[in-house]
PDB file of N, CA and C in Angstrom:
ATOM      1  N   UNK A   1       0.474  -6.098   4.814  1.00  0.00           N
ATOM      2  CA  UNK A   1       1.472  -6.412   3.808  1.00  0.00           C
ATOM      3  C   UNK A   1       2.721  -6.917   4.516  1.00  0.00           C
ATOM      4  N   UNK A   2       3.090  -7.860   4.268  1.00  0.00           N
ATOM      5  CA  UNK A   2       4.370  -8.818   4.789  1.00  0.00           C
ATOM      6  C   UNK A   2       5.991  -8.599   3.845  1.00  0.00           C
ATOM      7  N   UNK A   3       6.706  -7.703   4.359  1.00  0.00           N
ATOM      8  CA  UNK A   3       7.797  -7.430   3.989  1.00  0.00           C
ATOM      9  C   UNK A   3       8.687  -8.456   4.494  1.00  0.00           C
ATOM     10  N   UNK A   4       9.705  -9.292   3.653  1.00  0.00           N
ATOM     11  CA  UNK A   4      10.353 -10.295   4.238  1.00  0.00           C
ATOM     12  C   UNK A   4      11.673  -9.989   4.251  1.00  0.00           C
ATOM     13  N   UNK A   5      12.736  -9.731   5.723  1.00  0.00           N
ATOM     14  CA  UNK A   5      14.084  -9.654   5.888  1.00  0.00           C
ATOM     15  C   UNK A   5      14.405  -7.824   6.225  1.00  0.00           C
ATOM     16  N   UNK A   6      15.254  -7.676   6.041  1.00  0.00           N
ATOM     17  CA  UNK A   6      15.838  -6.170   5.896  1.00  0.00           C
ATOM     18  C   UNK A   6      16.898  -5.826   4.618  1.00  0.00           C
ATOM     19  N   UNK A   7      16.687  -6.034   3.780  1.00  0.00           N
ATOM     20  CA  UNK A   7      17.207  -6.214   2.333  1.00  0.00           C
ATOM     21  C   UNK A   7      16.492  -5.798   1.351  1.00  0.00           C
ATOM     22  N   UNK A   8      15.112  -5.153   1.851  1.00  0.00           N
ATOM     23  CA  UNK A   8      13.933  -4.550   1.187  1.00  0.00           C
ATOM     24  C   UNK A   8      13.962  -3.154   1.267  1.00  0.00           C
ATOM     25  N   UNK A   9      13.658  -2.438   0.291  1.00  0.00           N
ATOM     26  CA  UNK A   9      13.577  -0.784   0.042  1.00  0.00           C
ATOM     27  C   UNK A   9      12.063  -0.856  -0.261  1.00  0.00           C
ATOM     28  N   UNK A  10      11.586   0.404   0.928  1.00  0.00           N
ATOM     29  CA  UNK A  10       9.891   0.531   0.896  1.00  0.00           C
ATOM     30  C   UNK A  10       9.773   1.899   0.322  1.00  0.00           C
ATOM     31  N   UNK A  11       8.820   2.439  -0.902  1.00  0.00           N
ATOM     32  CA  UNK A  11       9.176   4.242  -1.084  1.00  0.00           C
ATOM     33  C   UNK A  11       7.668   4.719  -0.600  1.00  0.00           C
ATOM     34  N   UNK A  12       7.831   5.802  -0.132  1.00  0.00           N
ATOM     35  CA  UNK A  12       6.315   6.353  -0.188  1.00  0.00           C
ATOM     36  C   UNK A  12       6.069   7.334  -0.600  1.00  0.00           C
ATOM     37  N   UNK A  13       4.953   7.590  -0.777  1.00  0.00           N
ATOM     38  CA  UNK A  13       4.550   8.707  -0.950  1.00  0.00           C
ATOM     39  C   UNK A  13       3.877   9.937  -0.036  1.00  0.00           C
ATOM     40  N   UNK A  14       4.658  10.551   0.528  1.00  0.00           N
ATOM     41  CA  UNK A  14       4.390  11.164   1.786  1.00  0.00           C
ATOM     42  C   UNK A  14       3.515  12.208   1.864  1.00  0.00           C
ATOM     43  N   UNK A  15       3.098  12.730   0.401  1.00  0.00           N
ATOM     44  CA  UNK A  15       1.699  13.956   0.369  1.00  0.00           C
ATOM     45  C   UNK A  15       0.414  12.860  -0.097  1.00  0.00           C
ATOM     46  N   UNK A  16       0.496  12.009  -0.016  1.00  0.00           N
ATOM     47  CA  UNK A  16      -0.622  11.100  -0.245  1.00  0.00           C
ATOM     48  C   UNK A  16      -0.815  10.645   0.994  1.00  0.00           C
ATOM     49  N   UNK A  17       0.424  10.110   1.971  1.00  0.00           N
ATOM     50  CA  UNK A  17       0.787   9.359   3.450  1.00  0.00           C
ATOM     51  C   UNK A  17      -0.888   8.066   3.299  1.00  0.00           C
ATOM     52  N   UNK A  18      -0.679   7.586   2.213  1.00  0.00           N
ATOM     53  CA  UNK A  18      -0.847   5.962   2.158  1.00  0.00           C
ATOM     54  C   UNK A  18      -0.047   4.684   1.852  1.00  0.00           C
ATOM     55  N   UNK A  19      -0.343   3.964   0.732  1.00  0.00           N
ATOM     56  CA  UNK A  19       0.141   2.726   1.010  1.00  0.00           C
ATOM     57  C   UNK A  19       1.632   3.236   0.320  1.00  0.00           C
ATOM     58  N   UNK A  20       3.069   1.978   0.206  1.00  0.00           N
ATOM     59  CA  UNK A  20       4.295   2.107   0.166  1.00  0.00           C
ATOM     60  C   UNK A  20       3.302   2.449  -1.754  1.00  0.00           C
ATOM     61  N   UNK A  21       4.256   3.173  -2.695  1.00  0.00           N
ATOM     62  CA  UNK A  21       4.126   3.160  -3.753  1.00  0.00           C
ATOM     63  C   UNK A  21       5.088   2.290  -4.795  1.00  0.00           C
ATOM     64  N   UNK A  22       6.396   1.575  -3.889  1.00  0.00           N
ATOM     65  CA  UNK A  22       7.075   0.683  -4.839  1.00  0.00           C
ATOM     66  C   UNK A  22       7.577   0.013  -3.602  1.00  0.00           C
ATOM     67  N   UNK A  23       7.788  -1.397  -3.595  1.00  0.00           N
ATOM     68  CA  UNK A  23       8.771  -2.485  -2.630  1.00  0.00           C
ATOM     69  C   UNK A  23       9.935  -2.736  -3.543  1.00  0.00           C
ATOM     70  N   UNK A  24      10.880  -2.756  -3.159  1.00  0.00           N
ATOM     71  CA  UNK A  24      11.775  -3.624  -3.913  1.00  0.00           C
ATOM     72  C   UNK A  24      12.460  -4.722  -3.192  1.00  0.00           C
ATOM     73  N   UNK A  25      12.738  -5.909  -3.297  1.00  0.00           N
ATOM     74  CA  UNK A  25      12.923  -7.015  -1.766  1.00  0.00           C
ATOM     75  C   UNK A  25      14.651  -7.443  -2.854  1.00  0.00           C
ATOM     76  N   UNK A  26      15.050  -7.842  -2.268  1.00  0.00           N
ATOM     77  CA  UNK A  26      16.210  -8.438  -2.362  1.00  0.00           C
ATOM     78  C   UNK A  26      17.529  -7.933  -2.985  1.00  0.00           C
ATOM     79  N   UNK A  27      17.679  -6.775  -2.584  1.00  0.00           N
ATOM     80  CA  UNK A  27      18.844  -5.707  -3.085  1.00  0.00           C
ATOM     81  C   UNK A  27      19.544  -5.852  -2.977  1.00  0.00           C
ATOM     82  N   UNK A  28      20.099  -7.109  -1.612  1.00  0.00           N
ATOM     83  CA  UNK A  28      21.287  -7.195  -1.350  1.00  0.00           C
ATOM     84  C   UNK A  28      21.630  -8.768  -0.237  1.00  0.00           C
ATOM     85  N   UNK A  29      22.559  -9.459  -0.140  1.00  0.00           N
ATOM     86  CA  UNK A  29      22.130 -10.423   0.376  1.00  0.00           C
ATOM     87  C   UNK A  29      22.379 -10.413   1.382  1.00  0.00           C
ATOM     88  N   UNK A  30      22.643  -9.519   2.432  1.00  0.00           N
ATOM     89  CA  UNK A  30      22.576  -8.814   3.819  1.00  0.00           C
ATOM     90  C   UNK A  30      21.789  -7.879   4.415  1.00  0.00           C
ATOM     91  N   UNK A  31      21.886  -6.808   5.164  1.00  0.00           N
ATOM     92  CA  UNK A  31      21.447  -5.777   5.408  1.00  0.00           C
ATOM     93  C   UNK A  31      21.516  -4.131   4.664  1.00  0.00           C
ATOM     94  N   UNK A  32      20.620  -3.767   4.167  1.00  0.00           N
ATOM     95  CA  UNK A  32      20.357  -2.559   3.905  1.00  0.00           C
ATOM     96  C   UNK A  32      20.732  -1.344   5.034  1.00  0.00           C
ATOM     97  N   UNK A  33      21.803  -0.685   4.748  1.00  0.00           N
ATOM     98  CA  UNK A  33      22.332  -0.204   6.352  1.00  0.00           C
ATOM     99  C   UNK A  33      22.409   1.319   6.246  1.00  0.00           C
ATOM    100  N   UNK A  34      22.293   2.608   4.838  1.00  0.00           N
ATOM    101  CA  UNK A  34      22.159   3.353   5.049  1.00  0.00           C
ATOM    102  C   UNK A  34      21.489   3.492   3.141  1.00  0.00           C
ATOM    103  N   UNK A  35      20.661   4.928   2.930  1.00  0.00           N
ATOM    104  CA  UNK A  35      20.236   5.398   1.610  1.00  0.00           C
ATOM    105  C   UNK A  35      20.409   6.434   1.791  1.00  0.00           C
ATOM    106  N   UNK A  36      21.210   7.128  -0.045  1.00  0.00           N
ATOM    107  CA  UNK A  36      20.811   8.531  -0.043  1.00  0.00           C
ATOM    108  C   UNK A  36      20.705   8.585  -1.624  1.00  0.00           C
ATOM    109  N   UNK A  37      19.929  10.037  -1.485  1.00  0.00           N
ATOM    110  CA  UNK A  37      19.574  10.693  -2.309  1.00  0.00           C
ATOM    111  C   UNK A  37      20.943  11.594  -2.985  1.00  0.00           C
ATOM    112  N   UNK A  38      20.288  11.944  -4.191  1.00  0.00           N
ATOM    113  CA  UNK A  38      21.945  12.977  -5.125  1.00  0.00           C
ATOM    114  C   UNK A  38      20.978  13.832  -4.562  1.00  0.00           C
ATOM    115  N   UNK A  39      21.552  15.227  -5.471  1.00  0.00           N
ATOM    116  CA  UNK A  39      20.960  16.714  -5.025  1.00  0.00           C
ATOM    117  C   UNK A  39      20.221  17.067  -6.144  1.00  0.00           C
ATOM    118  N   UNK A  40      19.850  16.171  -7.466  1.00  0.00           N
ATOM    119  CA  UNK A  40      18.791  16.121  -8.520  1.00  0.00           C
ATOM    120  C   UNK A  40      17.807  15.414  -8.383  1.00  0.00           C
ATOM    121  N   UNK A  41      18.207  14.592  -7.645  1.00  0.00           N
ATOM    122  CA  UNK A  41      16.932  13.024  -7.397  1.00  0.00           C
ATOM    123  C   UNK A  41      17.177  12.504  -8.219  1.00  0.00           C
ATOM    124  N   UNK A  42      17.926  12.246  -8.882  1.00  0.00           N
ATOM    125  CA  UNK A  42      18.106  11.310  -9.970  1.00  0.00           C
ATOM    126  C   UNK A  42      18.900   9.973  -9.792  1.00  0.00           C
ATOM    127  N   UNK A  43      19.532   9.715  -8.442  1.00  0.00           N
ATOM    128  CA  UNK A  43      20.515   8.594  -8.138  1.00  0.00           C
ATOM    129  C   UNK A  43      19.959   7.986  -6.647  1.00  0.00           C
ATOM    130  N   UNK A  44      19.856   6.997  -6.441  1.00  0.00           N
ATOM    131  CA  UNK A  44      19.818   6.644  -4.975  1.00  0.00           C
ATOM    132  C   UNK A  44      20.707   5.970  -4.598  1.00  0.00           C
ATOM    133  N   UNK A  45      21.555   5.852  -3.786  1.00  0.00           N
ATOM    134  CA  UNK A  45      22.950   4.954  -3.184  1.00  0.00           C
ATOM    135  C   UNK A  45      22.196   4.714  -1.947  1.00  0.00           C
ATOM    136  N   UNK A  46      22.757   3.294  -2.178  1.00  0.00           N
ATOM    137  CA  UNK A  46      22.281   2.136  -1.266  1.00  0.00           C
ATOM    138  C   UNK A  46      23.582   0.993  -0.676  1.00  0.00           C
ATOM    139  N   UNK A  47      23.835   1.683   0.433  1.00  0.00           N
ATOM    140  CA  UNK A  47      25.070   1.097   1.411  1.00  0.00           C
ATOM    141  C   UNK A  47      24.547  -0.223   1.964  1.00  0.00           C
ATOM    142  N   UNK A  48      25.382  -0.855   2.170  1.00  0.00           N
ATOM    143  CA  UNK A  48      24.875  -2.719   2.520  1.00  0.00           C
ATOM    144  C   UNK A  48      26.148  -3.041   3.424  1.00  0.00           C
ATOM    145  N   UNK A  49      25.255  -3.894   4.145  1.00  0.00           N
ATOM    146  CA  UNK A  49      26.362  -4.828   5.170  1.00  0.00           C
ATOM    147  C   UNK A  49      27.029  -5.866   4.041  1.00  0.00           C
ATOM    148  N   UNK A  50      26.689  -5.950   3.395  1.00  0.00           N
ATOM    149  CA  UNK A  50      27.415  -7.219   2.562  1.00  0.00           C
ATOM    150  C   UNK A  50      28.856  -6.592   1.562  1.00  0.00           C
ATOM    151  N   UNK A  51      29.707  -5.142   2.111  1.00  0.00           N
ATOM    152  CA  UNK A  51      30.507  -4.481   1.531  1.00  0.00           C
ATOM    153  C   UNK A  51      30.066  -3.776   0.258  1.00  0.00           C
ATOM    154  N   UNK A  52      29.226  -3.332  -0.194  1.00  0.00           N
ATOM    155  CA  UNK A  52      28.674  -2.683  -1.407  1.00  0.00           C
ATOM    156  C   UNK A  52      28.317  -1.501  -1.207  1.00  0.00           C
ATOM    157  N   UNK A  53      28.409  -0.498  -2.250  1.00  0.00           N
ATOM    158  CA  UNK A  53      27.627   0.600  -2.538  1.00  0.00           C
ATOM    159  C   UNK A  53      26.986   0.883  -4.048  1.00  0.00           C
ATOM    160  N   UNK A  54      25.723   0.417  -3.942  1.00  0.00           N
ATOM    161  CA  UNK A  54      25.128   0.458  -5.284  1.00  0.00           C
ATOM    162  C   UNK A  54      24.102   1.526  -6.051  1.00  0.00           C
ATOM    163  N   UNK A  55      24.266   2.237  -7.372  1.00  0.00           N
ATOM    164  CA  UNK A  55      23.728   3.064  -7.640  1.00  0.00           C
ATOM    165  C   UNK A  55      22.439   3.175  -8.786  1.00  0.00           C
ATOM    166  N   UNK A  56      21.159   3.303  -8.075  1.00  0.00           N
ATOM    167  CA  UNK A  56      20.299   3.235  -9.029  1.00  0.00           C
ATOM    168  C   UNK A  56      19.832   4.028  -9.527  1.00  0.00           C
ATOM    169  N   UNK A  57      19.356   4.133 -11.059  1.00  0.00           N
ATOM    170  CA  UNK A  57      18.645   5.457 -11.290  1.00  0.00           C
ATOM    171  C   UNK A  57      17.021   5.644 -10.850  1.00  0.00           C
ATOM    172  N   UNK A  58      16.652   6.672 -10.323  1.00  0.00           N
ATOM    173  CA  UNK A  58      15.703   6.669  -9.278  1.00  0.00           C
ATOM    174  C   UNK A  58      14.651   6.632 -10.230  1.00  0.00           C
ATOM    175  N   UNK A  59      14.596   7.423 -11.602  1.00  0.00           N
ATOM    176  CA  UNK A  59      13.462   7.205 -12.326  1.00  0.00           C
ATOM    177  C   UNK A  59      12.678   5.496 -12.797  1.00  0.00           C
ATOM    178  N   UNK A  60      13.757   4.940 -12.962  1.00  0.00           N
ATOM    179  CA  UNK A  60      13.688   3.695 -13.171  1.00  0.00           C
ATOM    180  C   UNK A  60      12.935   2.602 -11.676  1.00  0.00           C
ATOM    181  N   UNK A  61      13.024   3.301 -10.717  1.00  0.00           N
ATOM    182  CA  UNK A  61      12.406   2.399  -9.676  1.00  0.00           C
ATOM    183  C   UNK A  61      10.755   3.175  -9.470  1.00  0.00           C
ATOM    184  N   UNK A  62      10.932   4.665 -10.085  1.00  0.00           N
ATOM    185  CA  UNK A  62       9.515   5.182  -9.846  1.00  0.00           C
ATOM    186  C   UNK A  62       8.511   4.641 -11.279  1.00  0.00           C
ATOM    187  N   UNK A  63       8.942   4.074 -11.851  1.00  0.00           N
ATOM    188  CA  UNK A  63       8.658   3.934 -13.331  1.00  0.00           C
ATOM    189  C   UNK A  63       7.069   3.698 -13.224  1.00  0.00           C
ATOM    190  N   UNK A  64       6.108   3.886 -13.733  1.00  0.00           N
ATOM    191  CA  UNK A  64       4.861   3.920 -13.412  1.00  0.00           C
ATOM    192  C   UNK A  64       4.298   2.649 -13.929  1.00  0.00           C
ATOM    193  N   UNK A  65       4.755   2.046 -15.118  1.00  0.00           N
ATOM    194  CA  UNK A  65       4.500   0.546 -15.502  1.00  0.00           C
ATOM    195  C   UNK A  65       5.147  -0.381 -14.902  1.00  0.00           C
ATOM    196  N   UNK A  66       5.628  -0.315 -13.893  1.00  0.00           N
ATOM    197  CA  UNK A  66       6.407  -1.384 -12.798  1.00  0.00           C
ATOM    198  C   UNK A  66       4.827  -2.081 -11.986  1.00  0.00           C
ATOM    199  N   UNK A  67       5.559  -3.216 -11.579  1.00  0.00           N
ATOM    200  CA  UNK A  67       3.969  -3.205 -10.212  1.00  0.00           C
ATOM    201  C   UNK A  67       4.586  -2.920  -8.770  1.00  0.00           C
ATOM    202  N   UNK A  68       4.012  -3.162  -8.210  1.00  0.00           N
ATOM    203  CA  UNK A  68       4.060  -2.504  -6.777  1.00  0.00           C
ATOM    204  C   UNK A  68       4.728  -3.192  -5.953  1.00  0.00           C
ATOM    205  N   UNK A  69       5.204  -4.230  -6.216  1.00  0.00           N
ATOM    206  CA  UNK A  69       6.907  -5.119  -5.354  1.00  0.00           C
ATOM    207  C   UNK A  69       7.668  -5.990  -6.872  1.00  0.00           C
ATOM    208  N   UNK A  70       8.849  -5.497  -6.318  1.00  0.00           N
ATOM    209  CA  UNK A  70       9.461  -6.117  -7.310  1.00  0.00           C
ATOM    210  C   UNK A  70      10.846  -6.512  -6.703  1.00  0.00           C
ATOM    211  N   UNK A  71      10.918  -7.655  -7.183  1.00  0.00           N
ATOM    212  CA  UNK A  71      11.992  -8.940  -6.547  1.00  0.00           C
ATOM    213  C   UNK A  71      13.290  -8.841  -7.768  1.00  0.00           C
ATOM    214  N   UNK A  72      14.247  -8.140  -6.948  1.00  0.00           N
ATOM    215  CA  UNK A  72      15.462  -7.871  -7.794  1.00  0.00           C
ATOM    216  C   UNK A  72      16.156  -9.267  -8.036  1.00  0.00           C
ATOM    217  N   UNK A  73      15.881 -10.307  -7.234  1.00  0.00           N
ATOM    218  CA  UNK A  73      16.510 -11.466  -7.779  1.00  0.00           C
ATOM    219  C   UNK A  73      16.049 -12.199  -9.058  1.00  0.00           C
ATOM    220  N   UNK A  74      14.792 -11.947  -9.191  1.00  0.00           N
ATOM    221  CA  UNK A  74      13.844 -12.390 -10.648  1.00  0.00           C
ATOM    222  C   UNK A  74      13.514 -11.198 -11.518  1.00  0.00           C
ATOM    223  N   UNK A  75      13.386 -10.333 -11.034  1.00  0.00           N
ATOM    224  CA  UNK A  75      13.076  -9.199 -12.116  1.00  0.00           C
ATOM    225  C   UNK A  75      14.052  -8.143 -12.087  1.00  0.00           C
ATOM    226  N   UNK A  76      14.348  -7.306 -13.307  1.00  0.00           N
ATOM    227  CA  UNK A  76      15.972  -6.784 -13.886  1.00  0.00           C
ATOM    228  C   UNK A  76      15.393  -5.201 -14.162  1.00  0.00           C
ATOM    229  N   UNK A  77      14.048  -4.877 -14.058  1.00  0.00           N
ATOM    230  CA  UNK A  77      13.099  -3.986 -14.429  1.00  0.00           C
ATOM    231  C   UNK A  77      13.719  -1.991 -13.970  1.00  0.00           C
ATOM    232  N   UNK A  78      14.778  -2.492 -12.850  1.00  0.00           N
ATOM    233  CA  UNK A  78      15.258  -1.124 -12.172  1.00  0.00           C
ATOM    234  C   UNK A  78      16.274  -1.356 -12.771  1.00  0.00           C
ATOM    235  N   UNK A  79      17.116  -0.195 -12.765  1.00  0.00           N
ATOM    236  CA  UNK A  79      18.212   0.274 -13.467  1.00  0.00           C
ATOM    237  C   UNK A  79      19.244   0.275 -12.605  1.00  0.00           C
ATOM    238  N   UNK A  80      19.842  -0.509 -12.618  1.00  0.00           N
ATOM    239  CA  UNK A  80      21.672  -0.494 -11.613  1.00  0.00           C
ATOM    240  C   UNK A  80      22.502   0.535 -12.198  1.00  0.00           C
ATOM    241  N   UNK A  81      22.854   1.506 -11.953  1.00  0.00           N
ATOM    242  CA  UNK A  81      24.280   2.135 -12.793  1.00  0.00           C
ATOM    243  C   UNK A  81      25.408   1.190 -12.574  1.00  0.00           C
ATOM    244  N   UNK A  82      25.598   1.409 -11.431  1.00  0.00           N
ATOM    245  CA  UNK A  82      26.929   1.005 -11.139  1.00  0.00           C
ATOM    246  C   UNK A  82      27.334   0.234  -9.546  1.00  0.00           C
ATOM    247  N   UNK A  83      27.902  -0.104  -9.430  1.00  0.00           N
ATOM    248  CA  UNK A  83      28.379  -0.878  -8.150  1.00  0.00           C
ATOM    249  C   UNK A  83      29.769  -1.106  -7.710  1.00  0.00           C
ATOM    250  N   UNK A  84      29.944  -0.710  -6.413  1.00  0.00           N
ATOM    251  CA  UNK A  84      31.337  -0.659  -6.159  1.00  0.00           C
ATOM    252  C   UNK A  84      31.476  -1.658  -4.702  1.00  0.00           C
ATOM    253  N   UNK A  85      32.762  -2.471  -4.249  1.00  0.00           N
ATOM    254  CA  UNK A  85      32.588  -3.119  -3.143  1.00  0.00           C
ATOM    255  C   UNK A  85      34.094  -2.595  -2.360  1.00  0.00           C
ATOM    256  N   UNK A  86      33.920  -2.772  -1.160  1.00  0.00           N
ATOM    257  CA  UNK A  86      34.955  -2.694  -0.455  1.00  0.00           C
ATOM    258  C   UNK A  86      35.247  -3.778  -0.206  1.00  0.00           C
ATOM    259  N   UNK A  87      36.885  -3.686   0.735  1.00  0.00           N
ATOM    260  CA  UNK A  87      37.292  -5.188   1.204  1.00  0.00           C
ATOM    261  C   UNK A  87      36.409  -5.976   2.347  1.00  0.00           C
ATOM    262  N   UNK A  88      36.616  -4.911   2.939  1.00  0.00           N
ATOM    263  CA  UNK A  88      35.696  -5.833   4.703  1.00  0.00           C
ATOM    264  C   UNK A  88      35.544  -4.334   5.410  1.00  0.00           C
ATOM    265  N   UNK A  89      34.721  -3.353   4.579  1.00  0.00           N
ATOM    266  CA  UNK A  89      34.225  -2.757   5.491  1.00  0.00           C
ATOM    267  C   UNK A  89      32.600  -2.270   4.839  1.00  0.00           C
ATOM    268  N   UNK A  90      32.027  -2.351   5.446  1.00  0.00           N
ATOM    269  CA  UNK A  90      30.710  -2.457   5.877  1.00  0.00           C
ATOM    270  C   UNK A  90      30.172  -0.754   5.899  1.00  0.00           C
ATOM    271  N   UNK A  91      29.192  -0.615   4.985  1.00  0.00           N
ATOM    272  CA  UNK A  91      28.896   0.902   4.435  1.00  0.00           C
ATOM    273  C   UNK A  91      27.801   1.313   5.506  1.00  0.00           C
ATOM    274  N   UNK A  92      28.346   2.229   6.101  1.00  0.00           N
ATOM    275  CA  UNK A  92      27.401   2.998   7.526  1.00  0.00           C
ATOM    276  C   UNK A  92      26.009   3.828   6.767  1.00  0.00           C
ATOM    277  N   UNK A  93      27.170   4.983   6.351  1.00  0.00           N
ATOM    278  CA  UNK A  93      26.388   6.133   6.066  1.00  0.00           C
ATOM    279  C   UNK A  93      27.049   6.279   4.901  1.00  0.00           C
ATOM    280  N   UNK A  94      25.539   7.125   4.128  1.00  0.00           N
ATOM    281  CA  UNK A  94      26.261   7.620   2.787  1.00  0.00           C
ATOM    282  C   UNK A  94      25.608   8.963   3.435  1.00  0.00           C
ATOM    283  N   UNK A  95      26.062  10.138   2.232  1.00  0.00           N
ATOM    284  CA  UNK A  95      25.744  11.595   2.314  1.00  0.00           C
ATOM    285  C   UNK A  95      26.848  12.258   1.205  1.00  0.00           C
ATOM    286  N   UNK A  96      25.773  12.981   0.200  1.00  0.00           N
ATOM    287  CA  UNK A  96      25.893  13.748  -0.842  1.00  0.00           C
ATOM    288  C   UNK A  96      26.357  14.981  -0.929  1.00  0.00           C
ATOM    289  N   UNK A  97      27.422  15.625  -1.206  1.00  0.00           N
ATOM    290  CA  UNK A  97      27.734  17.084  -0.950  1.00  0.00           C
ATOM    291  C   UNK A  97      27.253  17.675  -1.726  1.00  0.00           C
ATOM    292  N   UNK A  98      26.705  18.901  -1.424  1.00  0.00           N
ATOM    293  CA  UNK A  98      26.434  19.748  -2.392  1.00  0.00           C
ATOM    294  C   UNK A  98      27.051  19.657  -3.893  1.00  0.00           C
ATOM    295  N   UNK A  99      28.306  19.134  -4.334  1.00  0.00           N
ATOM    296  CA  UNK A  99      28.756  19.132  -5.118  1.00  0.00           C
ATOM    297  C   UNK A  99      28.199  17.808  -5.886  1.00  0.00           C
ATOM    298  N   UNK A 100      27.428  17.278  -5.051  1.00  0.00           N
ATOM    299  CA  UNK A 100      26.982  15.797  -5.835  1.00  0.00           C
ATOM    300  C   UNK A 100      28.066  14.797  -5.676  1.00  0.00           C
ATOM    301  N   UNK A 101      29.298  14.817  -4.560  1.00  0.00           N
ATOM    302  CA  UNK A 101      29.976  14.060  -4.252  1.00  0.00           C
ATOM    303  C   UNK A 101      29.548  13.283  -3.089  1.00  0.00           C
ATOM    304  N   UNK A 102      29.619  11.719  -3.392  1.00  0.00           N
ATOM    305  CA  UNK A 102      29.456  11.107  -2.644  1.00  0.00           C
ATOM    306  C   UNK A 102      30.216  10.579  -1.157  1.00  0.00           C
ATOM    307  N   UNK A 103      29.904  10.860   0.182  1.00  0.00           N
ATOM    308  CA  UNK A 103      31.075  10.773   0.573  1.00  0.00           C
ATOM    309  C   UNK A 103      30.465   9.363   1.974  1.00  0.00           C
ATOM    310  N   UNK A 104      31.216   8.835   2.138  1.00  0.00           N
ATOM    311  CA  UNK A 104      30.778   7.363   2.600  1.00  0.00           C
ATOM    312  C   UNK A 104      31.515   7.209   4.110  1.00  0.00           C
ATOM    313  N   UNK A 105      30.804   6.386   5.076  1.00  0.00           N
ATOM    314  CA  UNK A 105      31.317   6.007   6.369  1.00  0.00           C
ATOM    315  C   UNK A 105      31.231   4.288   6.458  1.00  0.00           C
ATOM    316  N   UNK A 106      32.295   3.640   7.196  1.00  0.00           N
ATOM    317  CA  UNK A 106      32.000   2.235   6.849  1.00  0.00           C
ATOM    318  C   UNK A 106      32.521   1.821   8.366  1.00  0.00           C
ATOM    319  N   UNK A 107      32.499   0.647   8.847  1.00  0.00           N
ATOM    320  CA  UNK A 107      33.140  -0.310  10.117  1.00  0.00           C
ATOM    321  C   UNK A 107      34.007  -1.342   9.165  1.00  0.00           C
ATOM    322  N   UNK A 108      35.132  -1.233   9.201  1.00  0.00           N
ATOM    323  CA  UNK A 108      36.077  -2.068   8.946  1.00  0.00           C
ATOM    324  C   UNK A 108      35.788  -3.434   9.890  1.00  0.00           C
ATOM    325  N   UNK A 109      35.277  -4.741   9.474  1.00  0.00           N
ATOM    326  CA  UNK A 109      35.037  -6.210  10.237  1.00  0.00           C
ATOM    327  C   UNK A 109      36.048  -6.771   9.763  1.00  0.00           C
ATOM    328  N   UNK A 110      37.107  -6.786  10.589  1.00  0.00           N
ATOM    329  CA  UNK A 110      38.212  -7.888  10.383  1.00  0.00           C
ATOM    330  C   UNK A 110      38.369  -9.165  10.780  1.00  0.00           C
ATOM    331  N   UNK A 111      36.947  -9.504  11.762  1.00  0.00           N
ATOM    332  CA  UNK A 111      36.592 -10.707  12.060  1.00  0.00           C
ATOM    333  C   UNK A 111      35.748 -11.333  11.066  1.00  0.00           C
ATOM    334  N   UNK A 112      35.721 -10.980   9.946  1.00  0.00           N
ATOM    335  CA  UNK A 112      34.566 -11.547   8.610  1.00  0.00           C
ATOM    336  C   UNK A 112      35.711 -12.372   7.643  1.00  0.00           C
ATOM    337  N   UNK A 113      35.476 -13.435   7.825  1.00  0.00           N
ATOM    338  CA  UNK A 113      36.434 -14.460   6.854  1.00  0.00           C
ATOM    339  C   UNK A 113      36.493 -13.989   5.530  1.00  0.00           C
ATOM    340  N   UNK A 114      35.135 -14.051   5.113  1.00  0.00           N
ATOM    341  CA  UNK A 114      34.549 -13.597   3.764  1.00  0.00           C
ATOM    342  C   UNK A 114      34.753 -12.031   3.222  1.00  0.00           C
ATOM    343  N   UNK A 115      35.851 -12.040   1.979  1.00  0.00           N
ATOM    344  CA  UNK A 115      35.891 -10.854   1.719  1.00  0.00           C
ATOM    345  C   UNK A 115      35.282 -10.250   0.873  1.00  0.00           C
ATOM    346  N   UNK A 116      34.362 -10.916  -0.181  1.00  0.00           N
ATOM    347  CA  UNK A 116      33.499 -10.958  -1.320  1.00  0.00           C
ATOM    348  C   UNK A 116      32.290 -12.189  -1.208  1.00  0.00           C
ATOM    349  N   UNK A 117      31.403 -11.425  -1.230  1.00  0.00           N
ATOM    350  CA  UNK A 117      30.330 -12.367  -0.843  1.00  0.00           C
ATOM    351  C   UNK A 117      29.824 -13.428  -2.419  1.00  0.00           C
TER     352      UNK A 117
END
């Protein structure tokens, strides 16, 4: 199976440990640079080199009538909550506090012309 770029989210299923159970390719138009989980499973945040932190609802990407790659640039099928961008810094790490607060690490690039992609 040919995954194209690093902008792709692969999920598995790890008590089965076979094939990916959902692709999703084009999340972002850079690099995919850190994921986390809430403390319900119900949210996944997805940090990007392209200044973003975007929030999906996780049921919606496990959805069982989905097919098995799905191209966020043509298909709308997952659920975005919400999306937030910074100026020019670049989302490292995410990590969830117990409280379900999200708390974020980034590299400020002040050599990036582009402040909104």
């Amino acid at each position: 199976m040919k995954i194209k770029g690093d902008n792709s989210l692969i999920l598995y299923d790890l008590v089965k440990m076979g094939d990916p159970i959902r692709i999703i390719e084009n999340i972002t138009n850079k690099s995919i640079m850190t994921i986390s989980f809430d403390n319900e499973d119900s949210v996944i945040s997805i940090g990007t080199e392209d200044y973003k932190i975007l929030f999906y609802n996780l049921s919606s990407i496990l959805n069982d009538d989905l097919s098995l790659k799905i191209n966020l640039e043509t298909d709308k099928n997952i659920e975005l909550i919400t999306q937030y961008y910074t100026k020019k810094t670049t989302i490292m790490v995410t990590k969830f506090s117990p409280m379900n607060i999200l708390i974020l690490l980034g590299r400020f690039d002040d050599n990036d012309p582009k402040i909104f992609m």
